[in-house]
PDB file of N, CA and C in Angstrom:
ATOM      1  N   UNK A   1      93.735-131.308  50.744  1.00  0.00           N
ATOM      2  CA  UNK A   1      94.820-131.003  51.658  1.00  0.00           C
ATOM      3  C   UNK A   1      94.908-129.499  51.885  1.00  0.00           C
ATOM      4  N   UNK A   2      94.770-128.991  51.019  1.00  0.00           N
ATOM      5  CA  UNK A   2      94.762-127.262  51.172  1.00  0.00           C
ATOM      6  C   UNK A   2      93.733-126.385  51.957  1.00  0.00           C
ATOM      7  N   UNK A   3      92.468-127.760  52.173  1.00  0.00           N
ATOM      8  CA  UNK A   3      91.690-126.737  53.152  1.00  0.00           C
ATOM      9  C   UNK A   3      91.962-127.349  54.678  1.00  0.00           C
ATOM     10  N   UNK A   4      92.513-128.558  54.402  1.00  0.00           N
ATOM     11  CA  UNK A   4      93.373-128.646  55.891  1.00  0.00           C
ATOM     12  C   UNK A   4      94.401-127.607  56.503  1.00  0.00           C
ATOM     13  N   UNK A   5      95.241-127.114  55.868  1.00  0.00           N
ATOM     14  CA  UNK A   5      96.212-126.623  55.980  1.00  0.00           C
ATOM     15  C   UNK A   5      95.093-125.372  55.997  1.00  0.00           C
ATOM     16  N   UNK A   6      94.210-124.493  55.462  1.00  0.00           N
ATOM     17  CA  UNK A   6      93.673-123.218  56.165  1.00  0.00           C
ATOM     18  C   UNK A   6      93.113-123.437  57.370  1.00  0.00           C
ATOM     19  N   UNK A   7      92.920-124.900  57.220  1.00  0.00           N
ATOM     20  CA  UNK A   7      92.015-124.700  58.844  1.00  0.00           C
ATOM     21  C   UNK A   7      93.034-125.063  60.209  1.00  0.00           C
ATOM     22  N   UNK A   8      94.537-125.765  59.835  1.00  0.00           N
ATOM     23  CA  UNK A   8      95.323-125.608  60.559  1.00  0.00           C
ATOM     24  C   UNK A   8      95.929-124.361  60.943  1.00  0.00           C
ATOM     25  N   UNK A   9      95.971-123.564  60.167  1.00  0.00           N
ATOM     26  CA  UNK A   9      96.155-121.623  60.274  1.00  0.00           C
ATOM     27  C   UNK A   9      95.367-121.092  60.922  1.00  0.00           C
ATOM     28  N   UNK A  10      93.928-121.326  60.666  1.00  0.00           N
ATOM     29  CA  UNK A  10      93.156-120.558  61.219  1.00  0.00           C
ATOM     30  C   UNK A  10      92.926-121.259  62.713  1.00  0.00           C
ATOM     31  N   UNK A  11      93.083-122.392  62.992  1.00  0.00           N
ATOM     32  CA  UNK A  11      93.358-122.775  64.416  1.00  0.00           C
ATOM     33  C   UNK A  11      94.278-122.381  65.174  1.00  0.00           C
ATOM     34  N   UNK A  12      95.160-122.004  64.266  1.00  0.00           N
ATOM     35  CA  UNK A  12      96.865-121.654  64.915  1.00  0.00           C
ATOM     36  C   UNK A  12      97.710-122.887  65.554  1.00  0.00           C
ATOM     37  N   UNK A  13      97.707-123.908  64.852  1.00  0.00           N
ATOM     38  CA  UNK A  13      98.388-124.733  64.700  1.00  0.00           C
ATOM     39  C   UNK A  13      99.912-123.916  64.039  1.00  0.00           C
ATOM     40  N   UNK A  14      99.679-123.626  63.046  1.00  0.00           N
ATOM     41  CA  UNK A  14     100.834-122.399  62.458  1.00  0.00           C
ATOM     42  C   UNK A  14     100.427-121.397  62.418  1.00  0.00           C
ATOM     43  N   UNK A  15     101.810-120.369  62.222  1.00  0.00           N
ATOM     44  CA  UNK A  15     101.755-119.180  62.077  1.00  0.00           C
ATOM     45  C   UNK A  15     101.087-118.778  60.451  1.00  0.00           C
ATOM     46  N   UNK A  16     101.061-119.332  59.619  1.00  0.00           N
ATOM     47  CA  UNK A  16     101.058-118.880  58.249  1.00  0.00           C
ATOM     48  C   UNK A  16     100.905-119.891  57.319  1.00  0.00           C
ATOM     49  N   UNK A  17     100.286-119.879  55.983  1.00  0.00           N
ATOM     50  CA  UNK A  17     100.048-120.305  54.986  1.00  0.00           C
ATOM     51  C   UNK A  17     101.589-121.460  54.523  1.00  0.00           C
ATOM     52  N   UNK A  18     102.127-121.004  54.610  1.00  0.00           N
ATOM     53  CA  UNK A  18     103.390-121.377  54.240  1.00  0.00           C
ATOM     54  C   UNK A  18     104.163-122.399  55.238  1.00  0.00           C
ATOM     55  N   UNK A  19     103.933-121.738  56.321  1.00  0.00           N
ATOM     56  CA  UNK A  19     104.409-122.826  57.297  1.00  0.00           C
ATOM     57  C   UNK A  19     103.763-124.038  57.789  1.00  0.00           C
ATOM     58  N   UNK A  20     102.323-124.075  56.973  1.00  0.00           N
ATOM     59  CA  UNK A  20     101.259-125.142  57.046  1.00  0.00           C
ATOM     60  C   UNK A  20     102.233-126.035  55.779  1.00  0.00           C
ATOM     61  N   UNK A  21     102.216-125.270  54.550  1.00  0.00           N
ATOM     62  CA  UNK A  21     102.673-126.249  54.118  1.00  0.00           C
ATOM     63  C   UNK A  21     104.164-127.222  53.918  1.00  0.00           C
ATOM     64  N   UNK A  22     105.046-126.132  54.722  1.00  0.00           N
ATOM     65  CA  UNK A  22     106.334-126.783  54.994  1.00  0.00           C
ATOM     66  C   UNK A  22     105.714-127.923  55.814  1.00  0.00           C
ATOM     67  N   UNK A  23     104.857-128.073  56.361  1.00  0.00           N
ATOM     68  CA  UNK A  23     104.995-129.561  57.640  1.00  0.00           C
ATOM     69  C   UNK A  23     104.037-130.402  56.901  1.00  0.00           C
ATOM     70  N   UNK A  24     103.099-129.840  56.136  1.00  0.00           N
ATOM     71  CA  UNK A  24     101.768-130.839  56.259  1.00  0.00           C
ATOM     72  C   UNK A  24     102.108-131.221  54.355  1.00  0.00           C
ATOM     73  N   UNK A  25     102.863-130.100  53.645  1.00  0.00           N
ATOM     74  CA  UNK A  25     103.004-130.346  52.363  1.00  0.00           C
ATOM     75  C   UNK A  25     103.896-131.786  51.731  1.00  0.00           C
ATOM     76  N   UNK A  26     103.992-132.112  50.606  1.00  0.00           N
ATOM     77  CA  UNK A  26     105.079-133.322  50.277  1.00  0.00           C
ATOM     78  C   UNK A  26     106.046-132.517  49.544  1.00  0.00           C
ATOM     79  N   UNK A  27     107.802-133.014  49.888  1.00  0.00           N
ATOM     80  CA  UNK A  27     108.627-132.886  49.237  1.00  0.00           C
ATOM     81  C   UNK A  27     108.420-132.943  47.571  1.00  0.00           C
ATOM     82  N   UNK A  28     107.749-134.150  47.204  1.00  0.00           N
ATOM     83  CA  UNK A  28     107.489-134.422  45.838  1.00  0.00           C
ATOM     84  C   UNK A  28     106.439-133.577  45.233  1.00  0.00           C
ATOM     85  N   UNK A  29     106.682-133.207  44.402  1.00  0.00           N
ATOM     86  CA  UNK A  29     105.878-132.218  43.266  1.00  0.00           C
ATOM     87  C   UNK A  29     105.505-133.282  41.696  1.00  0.00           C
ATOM     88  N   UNK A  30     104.856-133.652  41.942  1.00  0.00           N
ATOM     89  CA  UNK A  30     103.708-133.815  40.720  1.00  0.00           C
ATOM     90  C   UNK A  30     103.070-133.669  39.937  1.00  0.00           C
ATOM     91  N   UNK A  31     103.121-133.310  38.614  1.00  0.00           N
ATOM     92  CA  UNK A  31     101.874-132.292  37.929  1.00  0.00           C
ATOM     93  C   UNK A  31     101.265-133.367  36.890  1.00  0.00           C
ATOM     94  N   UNK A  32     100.262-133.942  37.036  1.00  0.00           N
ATOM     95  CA  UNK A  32      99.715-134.550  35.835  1.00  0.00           C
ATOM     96  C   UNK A  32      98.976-133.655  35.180  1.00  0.00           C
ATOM     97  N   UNK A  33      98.726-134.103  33.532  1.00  0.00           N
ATOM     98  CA  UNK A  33      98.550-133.321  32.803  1.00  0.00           C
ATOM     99  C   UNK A  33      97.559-134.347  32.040  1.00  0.00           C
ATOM    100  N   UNK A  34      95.895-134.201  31.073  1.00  0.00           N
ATOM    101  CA  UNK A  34      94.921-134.874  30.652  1.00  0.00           C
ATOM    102  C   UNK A  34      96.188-135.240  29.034  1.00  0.00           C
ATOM    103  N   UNK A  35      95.998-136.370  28.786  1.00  0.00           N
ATOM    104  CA  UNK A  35      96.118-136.891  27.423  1.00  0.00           C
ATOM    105  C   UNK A  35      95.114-136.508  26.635  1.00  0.00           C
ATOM    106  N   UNK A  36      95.505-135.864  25.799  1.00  0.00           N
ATOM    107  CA  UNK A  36      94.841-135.038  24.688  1.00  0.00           C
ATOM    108  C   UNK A  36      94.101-135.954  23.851  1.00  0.00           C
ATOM    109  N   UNK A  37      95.218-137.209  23.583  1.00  0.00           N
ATOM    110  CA  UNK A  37      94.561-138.294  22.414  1.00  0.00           C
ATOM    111  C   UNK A  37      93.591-138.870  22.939  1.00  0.00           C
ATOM    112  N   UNK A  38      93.505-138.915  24.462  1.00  0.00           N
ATOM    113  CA  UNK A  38      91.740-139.543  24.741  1.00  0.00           C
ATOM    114  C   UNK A  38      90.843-138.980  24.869  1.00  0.00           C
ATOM    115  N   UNK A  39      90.802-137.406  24.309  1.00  0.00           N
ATOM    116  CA  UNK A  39      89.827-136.729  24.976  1.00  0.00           C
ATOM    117  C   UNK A  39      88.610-137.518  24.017  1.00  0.00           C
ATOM    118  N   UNK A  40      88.288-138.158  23.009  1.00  0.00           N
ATOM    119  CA  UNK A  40      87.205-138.161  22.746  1.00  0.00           C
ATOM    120  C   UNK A  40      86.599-139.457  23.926  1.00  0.00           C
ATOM    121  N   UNK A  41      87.199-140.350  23.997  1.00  0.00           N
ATOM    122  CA  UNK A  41      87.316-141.548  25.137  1.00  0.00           C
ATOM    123  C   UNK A  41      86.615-140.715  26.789  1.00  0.00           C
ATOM    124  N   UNK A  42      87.267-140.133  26.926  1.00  0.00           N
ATOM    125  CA  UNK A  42      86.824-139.371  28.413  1.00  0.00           C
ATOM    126  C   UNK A  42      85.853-138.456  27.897  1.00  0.00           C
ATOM    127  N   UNK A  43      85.178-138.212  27.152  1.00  0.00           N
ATOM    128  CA  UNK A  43      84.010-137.141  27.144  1.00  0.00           C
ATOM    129  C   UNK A  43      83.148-138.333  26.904  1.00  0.00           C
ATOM    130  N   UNK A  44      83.084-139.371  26.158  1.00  0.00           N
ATOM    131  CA  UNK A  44      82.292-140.619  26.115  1.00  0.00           C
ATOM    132  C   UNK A  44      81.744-141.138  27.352  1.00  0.00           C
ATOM    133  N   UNK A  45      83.169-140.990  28.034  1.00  0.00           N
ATOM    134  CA  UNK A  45      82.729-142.128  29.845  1.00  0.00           C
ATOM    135  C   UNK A  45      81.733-140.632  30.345  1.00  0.00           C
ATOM    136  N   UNK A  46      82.239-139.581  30.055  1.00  0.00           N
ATOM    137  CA  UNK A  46      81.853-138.587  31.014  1.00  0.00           C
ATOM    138  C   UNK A  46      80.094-138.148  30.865  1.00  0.00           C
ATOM    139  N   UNK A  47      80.021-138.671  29.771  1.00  0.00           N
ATOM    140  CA  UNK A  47      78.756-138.437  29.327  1.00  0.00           C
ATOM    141  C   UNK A  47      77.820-139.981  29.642  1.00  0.00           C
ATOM    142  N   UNK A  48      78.373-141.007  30.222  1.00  0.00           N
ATOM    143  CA  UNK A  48      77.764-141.879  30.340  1.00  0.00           C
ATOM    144  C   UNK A  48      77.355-141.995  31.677  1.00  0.00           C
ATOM    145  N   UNK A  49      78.427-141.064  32.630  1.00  0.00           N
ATOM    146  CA  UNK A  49      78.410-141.126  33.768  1.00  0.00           C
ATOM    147  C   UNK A  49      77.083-139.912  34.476  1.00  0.00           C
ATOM    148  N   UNK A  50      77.041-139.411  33.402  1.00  0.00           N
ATOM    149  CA  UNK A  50      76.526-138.476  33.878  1.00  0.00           C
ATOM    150  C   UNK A  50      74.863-138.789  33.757  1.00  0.00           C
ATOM    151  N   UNK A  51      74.602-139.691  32.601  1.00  0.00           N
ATOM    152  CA  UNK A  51      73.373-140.127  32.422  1.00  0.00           C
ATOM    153  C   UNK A  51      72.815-141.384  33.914  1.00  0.00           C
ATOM    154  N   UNK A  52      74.320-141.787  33.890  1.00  0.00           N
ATOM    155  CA  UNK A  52      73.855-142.832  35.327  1.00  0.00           C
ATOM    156  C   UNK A  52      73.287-142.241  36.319  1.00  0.00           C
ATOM    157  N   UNK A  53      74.310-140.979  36.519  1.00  0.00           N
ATOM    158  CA  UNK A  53      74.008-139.989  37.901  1.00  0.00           C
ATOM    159  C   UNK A  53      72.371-140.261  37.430  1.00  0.00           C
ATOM    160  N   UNK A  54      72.073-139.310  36.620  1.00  0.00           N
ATOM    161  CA  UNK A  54      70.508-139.088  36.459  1.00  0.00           C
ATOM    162  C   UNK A  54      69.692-140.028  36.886  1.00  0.00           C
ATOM    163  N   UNK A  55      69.752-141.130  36.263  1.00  0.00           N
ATOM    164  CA  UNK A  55      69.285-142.507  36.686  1.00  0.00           C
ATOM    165  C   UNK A  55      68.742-142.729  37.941  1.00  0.00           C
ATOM    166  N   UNK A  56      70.024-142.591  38.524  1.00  0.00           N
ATOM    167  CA  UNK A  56      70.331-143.337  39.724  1.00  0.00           C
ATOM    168  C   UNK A  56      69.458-142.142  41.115  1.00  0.00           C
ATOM    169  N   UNK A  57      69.003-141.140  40.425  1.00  0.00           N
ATOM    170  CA  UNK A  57      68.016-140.536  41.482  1.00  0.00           C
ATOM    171  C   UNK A  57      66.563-141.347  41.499  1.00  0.00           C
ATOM    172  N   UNK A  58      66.441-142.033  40.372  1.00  0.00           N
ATOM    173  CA  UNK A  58      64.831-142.819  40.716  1.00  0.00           C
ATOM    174  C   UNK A  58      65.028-144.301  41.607  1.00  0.00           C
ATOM    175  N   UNK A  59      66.290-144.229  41.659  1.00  0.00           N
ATOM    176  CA  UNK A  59      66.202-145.460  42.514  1.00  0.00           C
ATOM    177  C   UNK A  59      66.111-145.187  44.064  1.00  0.00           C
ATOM    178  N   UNK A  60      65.354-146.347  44.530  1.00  0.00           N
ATOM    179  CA  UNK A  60      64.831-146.034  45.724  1.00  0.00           C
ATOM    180  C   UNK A  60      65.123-147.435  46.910  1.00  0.00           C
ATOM    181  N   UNK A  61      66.405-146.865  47.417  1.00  0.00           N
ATOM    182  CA  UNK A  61      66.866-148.558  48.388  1.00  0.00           C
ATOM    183  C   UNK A  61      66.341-148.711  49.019  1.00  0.00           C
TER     184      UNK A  61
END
């Protein structure tokens, strides 16, 4: 969303950074934050995923 909103600026859709995000931004503010107790769980998937990536370059559709 944030490089929408530069490229609505730099079109001149708005005047400014700010006024991109008064229209295009959400009222609601959100901050998720990683659960600490899974980090060993998510470095597991992350490392499995990453071996797939690899993989998945010899395949040939």
């Amino acid at each position: 969303l944030g490089a929408a909103m530069f490229a609505a600026v730099a079109a001149g859709v708005y005047r400014d950074i700010m006024e991109a995000m008064k229209y295009m931004g959400s009222d609601v503010e959100v901050e998720y934050k990683p659960d600490t107790r899974r980090a060993r769980v998510y470095e597991t998937l992350y490392k499995k995923y990453l071996e797939l990536a690899k993989n998945a370059e010899y395949i040939n559709l």
